[in-house]
PDB file of N, CA and C in Angstrom:
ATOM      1  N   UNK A   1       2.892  11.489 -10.792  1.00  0.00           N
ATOM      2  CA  UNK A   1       2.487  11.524  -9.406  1.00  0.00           C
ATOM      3  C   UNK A   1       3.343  12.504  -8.618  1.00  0.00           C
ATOM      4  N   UNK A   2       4.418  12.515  -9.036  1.00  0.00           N
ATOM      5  CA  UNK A   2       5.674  13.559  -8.460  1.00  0.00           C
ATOM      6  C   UNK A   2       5.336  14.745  -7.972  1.00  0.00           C
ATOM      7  N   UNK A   3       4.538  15.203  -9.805  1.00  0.00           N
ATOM      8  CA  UNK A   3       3.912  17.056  -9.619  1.00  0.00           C
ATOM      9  C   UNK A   3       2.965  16.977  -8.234  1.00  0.00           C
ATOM     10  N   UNK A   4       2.522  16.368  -7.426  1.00  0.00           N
ATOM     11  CA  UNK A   4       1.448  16.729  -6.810  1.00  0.00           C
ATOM     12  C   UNK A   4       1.742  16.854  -5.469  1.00  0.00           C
ATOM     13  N   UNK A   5       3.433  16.255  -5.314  1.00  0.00           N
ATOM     14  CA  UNK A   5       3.557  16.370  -4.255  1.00  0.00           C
ATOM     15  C   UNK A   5       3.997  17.543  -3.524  1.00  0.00           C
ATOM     16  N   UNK A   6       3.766  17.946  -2.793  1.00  0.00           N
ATOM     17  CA  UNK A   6       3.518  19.559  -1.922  1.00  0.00           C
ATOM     18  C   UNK A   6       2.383  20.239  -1.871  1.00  0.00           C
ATOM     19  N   UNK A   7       1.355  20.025  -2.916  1.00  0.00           N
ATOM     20  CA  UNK A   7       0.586  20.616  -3.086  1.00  0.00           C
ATOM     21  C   UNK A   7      -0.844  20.585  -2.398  1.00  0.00           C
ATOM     22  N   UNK A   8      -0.690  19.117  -1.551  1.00  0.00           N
ATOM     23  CA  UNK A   8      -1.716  18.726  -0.663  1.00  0.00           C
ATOM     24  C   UNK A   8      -1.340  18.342   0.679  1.00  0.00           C
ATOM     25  N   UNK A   9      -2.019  18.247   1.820  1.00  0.00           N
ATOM     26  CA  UNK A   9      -1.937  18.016   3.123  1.00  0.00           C
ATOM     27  C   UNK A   9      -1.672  16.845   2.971  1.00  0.00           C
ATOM     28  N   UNK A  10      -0.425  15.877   3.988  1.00  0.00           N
ATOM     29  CA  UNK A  10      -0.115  14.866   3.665  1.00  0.00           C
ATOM     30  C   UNK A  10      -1.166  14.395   5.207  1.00  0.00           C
ATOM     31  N   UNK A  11      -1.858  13.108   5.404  1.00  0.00           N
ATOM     32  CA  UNK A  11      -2.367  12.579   5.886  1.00  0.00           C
ATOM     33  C   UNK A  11      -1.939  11.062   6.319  1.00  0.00           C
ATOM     34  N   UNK A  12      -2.287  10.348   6.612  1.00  0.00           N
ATOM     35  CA  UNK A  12      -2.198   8.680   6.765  1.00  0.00           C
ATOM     36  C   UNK A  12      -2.416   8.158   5.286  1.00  0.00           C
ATOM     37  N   UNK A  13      -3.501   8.497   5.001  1.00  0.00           N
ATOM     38  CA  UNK A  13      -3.693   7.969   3.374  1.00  0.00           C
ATOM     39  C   UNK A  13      -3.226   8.708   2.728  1.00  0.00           C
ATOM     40  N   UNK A  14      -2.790   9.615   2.671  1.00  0.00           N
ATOM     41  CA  UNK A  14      -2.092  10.356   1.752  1.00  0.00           C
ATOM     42  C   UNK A  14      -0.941   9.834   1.038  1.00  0.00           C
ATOM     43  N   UNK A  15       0.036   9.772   2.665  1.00  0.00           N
ATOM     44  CA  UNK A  15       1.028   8.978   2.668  1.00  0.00           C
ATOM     45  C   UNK A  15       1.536   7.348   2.095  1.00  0.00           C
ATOM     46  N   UNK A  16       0.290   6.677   2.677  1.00  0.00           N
ATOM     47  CA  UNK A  16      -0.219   5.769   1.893  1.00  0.00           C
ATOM     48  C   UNK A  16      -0.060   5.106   0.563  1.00  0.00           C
ATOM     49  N   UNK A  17      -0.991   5.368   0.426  1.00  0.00           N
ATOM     50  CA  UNK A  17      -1.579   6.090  -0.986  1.00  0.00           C
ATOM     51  C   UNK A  17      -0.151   6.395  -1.719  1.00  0.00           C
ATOM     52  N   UNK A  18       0.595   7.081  -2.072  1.00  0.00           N
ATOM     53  CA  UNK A  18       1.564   7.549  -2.507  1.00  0.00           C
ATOM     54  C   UNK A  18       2.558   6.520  -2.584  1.00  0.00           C
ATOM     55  N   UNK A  19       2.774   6.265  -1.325  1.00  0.00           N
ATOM     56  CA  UNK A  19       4.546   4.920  -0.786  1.00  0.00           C
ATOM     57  C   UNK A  19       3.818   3.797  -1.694  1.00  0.00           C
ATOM     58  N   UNK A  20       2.160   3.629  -1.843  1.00  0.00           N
ATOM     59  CA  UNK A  20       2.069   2.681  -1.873  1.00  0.00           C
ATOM     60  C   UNK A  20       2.497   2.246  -3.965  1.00  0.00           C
ATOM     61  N   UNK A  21       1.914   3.328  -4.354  1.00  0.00           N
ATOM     62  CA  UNK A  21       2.136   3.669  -5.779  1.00  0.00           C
ATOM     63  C   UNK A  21       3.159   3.639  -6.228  1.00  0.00           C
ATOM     64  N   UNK A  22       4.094   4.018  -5.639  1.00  0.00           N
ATOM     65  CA  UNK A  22       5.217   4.034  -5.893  1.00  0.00           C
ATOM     66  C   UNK A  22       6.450   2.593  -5.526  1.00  0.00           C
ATOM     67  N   UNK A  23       6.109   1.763  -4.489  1.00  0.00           N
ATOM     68  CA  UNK A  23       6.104   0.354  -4.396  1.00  0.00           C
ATOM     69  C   UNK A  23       5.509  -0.668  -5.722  1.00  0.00           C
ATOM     70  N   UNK A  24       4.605   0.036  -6.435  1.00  0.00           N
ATOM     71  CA  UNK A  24       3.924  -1.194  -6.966  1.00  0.00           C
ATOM     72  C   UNK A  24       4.562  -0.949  -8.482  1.00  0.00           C
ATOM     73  N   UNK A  25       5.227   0.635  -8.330  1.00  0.00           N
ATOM     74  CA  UNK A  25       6.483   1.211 -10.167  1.00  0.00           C
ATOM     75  C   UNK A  25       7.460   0.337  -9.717  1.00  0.00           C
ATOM     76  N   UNK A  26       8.115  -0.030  -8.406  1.00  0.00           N
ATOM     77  CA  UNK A  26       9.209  -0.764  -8.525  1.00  0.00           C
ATOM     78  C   UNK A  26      10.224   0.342  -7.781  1.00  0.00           C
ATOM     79  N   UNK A  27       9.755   1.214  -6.839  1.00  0.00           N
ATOM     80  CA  UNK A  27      10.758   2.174  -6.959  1.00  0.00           C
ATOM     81  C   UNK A  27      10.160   2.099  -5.435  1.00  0.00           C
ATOM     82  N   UNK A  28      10.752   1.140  -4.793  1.00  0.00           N
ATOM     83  CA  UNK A  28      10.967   0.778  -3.548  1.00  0.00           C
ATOM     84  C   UNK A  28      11.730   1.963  -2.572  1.00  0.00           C
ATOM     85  N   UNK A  29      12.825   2.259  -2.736  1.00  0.00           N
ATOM     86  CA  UNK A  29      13.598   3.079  -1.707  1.00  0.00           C
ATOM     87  C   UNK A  29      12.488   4.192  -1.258  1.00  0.00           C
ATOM     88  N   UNK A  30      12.284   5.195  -2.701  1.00  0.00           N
ATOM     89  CA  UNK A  30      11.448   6.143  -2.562  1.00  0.00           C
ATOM     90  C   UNK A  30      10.211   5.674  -1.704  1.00  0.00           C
ATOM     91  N   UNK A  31       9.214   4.765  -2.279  1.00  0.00           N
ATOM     92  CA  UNK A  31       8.391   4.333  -0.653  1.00  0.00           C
ATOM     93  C   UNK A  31       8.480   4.383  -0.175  1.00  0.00           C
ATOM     94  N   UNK A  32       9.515   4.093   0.531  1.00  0.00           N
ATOM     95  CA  UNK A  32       9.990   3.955   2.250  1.00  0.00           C
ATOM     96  C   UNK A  32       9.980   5.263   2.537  1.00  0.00           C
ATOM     97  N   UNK A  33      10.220   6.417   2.524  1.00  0.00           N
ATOM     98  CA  UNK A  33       9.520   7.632   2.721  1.00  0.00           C
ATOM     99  C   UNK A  33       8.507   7.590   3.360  1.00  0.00           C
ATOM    100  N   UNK A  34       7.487   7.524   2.052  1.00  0.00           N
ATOM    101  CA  UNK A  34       6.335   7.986   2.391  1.00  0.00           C
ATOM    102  C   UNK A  34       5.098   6.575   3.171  1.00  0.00           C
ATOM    103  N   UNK A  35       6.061   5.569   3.314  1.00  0.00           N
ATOM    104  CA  UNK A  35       5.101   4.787   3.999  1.00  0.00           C
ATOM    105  C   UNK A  35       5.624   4.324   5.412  1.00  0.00           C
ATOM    106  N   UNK A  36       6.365   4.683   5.898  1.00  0.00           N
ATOM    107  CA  UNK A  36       7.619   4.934   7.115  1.00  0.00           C
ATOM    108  C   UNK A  36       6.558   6.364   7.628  1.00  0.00           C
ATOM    109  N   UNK A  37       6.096   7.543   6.788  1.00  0.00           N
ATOM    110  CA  UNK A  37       5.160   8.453   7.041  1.00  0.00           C
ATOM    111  C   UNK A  37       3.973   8.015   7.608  1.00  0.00           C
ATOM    112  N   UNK A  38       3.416   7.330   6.539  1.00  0.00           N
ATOM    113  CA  UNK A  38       1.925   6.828   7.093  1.00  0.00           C
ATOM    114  C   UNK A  38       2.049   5.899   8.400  1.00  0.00           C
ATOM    115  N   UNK A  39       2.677   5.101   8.538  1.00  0.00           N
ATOM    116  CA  UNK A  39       2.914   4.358   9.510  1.00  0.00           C
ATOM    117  C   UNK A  39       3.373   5.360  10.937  1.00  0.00           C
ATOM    118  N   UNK A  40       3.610   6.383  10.500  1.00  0.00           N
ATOM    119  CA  UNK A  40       4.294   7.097  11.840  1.00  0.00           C
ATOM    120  C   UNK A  40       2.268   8.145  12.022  1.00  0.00           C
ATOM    121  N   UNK A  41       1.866   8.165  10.837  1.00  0.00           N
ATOM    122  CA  UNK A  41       0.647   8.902  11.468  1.00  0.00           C
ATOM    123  C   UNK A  41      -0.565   8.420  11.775  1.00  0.00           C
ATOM    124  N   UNK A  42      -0.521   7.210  11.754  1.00  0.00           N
ATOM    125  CA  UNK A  42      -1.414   5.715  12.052  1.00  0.00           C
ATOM    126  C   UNK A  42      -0.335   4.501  12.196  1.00  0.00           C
ATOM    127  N   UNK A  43      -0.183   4.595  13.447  1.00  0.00           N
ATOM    128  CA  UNK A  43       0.423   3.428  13.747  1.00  0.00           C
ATOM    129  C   UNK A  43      -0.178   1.974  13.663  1.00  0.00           C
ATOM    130  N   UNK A  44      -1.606   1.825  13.355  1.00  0.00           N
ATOM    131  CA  UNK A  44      -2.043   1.025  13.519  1.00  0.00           C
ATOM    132  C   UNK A  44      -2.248   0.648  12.232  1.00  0.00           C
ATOM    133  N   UNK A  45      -2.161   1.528  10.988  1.00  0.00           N
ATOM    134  CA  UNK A  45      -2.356   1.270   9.603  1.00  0.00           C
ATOM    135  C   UNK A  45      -1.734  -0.014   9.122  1.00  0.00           C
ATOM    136  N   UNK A  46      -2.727  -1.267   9.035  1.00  0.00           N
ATOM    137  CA  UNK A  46      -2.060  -2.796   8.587  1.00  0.00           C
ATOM    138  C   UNK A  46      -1.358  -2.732   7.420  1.00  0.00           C
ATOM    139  N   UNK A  47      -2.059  -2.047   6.551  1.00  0.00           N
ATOM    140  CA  UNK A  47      -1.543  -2.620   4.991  1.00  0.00           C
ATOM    141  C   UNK A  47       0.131  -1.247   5.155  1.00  0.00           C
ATOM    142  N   UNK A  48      -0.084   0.128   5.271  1.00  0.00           N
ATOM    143  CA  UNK A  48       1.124   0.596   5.117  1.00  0.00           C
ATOM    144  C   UNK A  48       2.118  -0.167   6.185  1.00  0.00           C
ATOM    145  N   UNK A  49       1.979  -0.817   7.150  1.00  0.00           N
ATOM    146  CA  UNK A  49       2.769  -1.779   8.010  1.00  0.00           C
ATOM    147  C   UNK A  49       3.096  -2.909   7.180  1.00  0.00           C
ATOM    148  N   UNK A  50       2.605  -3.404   6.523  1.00  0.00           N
ATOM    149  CA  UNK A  50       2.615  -4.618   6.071  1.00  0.00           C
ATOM    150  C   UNK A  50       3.728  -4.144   4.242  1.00  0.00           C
ATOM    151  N   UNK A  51       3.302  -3.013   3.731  1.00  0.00           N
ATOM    152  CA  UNK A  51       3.900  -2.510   3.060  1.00  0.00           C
ATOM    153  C   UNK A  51       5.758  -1.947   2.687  1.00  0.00           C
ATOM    154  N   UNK A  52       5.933  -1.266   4.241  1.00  0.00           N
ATOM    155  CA  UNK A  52       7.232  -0.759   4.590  1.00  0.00           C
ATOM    156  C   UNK A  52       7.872  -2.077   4.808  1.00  0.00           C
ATOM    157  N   UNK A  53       7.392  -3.162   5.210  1.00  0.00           N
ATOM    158  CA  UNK A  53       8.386  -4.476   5.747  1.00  0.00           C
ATOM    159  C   UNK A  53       8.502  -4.579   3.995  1.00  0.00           C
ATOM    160  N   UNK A  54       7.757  -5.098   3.303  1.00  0.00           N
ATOM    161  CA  UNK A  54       7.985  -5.363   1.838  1.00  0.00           C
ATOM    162  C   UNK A  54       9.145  -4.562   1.508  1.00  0.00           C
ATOM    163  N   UNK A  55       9.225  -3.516   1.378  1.00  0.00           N
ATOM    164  CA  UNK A  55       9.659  -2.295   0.705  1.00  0.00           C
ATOM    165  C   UNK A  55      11.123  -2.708   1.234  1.00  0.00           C
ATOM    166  N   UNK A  56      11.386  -2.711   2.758  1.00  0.00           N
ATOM    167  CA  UNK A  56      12.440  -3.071   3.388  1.00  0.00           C
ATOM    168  C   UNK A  56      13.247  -4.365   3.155  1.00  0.00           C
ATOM    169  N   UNK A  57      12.813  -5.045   3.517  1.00  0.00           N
ATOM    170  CA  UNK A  57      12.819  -6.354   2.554  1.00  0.00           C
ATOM    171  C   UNK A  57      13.616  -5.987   1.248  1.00  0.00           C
ATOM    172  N   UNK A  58      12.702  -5.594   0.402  1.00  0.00           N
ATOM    173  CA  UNK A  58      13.307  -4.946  -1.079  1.00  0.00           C
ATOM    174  C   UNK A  58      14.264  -5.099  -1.329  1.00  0.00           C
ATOM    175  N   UNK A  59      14.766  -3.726  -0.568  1.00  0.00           N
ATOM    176  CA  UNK A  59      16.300  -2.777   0.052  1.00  0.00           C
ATOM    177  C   UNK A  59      17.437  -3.252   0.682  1.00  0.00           C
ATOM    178  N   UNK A  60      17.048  -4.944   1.310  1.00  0.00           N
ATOM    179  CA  UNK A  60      18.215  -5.652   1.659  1.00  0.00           C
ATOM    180  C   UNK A  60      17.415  -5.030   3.269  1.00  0.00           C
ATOM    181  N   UNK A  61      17.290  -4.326   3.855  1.00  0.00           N
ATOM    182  CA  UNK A  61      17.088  -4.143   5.069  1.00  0.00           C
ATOM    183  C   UNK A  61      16.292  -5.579   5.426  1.00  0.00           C
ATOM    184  N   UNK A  62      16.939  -6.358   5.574  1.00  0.00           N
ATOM    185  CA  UNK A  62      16.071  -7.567   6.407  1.00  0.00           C
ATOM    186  C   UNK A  62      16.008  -7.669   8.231  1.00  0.00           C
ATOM    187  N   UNK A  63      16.730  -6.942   8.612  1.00  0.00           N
ATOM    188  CA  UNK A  63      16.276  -7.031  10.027  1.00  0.00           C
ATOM    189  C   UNK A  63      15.241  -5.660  10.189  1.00  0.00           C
ATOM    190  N   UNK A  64      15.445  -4.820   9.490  1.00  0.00           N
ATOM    191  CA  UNK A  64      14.214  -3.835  10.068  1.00  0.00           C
ATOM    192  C   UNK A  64      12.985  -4.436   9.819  1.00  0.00           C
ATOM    193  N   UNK A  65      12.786  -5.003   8.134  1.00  0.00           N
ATOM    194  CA  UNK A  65      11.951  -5.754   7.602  1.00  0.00           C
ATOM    195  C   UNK A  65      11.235  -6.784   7.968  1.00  0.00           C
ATOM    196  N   UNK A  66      11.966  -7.447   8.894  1.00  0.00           N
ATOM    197  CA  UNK A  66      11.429  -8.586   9.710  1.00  0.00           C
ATOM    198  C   UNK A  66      11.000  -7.851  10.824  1.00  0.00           C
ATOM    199  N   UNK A  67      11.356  -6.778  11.351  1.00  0.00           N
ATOM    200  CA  UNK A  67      10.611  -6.439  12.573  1.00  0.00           C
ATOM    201  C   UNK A  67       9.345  -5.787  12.317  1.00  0.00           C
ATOM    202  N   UNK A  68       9.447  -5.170  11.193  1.00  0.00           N
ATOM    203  CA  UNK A  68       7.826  -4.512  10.116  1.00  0.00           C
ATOM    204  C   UNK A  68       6.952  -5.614  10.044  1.00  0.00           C
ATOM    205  N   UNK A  69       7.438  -7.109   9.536  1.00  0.00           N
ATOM    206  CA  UNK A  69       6.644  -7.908   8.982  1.00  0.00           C
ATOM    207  C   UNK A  69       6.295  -8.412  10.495  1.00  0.00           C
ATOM    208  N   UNK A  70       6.642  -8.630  11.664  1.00  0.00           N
ATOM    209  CA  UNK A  70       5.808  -9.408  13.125  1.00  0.00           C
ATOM    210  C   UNK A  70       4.970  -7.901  13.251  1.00  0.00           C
ATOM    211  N   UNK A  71       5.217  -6.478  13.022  1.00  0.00           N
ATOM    212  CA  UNK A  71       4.136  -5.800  13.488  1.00  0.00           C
ATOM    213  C   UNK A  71       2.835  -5.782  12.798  1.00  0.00           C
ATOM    214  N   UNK A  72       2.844  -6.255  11.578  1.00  0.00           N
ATOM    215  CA  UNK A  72       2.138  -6.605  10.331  1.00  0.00           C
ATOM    216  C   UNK A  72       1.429  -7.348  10.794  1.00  0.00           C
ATOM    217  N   UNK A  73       2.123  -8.652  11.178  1.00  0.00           N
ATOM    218  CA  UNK A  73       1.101  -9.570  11.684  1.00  0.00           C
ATOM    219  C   UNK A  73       0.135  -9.286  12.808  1.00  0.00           C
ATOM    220  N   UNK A  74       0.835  -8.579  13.739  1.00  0.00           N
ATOM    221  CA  UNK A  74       0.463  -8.505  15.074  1.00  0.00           C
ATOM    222  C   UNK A  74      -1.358  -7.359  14.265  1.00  0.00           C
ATOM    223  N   UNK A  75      -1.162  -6.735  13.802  1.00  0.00           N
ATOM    224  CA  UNK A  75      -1.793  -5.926  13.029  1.00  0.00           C
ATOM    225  C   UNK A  75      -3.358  -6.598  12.465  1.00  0.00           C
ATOM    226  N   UNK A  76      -2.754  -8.048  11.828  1.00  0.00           N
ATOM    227  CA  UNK A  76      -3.695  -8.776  11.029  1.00  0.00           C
ATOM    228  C   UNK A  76      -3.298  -9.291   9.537  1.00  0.00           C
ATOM    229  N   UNK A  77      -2.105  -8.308   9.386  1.00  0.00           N
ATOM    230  CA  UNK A  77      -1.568  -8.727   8.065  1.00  0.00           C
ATOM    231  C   UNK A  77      -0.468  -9.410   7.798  1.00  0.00           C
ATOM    232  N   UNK A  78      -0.916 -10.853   7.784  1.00  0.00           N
ATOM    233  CA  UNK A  78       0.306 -12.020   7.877  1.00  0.00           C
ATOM    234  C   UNK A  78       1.408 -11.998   6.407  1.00  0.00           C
ATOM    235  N   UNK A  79       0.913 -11.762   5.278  1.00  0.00           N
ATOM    236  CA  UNK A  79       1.680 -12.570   4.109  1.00  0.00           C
ATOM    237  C   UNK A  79       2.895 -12.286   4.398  1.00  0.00           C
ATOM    238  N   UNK A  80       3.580 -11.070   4.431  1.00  0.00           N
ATOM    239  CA  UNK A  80       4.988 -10.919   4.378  1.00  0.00           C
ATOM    240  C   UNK A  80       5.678 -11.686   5.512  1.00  0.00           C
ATOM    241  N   UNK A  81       4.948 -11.623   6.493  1.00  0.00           N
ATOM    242  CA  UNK A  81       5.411 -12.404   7.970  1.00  0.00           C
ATOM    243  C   UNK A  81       5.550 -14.261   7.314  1.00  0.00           C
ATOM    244  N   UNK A  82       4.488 -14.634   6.679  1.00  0.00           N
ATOM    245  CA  UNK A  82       4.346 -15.218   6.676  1.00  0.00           C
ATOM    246  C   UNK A  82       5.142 -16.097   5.344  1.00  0.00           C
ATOM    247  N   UNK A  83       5.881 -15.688   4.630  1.00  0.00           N
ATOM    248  CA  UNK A  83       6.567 -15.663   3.703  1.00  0.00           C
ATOM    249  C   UNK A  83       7.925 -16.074   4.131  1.00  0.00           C
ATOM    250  N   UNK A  84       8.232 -14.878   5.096  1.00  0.00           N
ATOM    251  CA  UNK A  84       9.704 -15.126   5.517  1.00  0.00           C
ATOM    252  C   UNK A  84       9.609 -16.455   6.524  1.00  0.00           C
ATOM    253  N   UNK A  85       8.820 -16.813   6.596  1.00  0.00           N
ATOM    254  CA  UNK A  85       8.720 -18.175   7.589  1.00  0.00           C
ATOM    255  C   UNK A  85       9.003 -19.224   6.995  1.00  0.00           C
ATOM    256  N   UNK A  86       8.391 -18.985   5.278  1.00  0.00           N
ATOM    257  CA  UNK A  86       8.281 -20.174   4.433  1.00  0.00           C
ATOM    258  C   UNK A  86       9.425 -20.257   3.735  1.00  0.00           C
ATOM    259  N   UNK A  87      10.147 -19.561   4.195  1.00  0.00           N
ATOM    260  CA  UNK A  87      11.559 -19.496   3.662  1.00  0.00           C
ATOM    261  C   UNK A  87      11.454 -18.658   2.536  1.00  0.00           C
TER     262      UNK A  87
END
């Protein structure tokens, strides 16, 4: 997935798309990049919102993470919000 990067216009889904792939290898830090991206070019994007709190989370960042996961919700996308509730 690496080679491809530069080679295309990065977008909302692009960005996406990418942080998100790379979240699901296990290679969390690197996400946060590119879904900290998408989120900055669709602010309203639920799942990359709902994604970066995960990712953050991850990383030990639990107060940024918790502030990702109430915008998540606010968004529509409860689990992570809703997780840290359940302890």
């Amino acid at each position: 997935m690496r080679s491809i990067e530069g080679k295309y216009e990065v977008d909302a889904h692009f960005a996406y798309a990418y942080g998100y792939t790379l979240m699901c290898e296990g290679e969390f830090i690197d996400a946060l990049r590119w879904l900290r991206q998408a989120v900055t070019l669709n602010p309203s994007h639920a799942r990359a919102t709902l994604h970066l709190a995960h990712c953050l989370l991850m990383t030990g960042e639990r107060v940024e993470g918790r502030r990702w996961a109430k915008q998540a919700r606010h968004l529509g996308e409860r689990s992570v919000y809703d997780s840290l509730k359940a302890g």
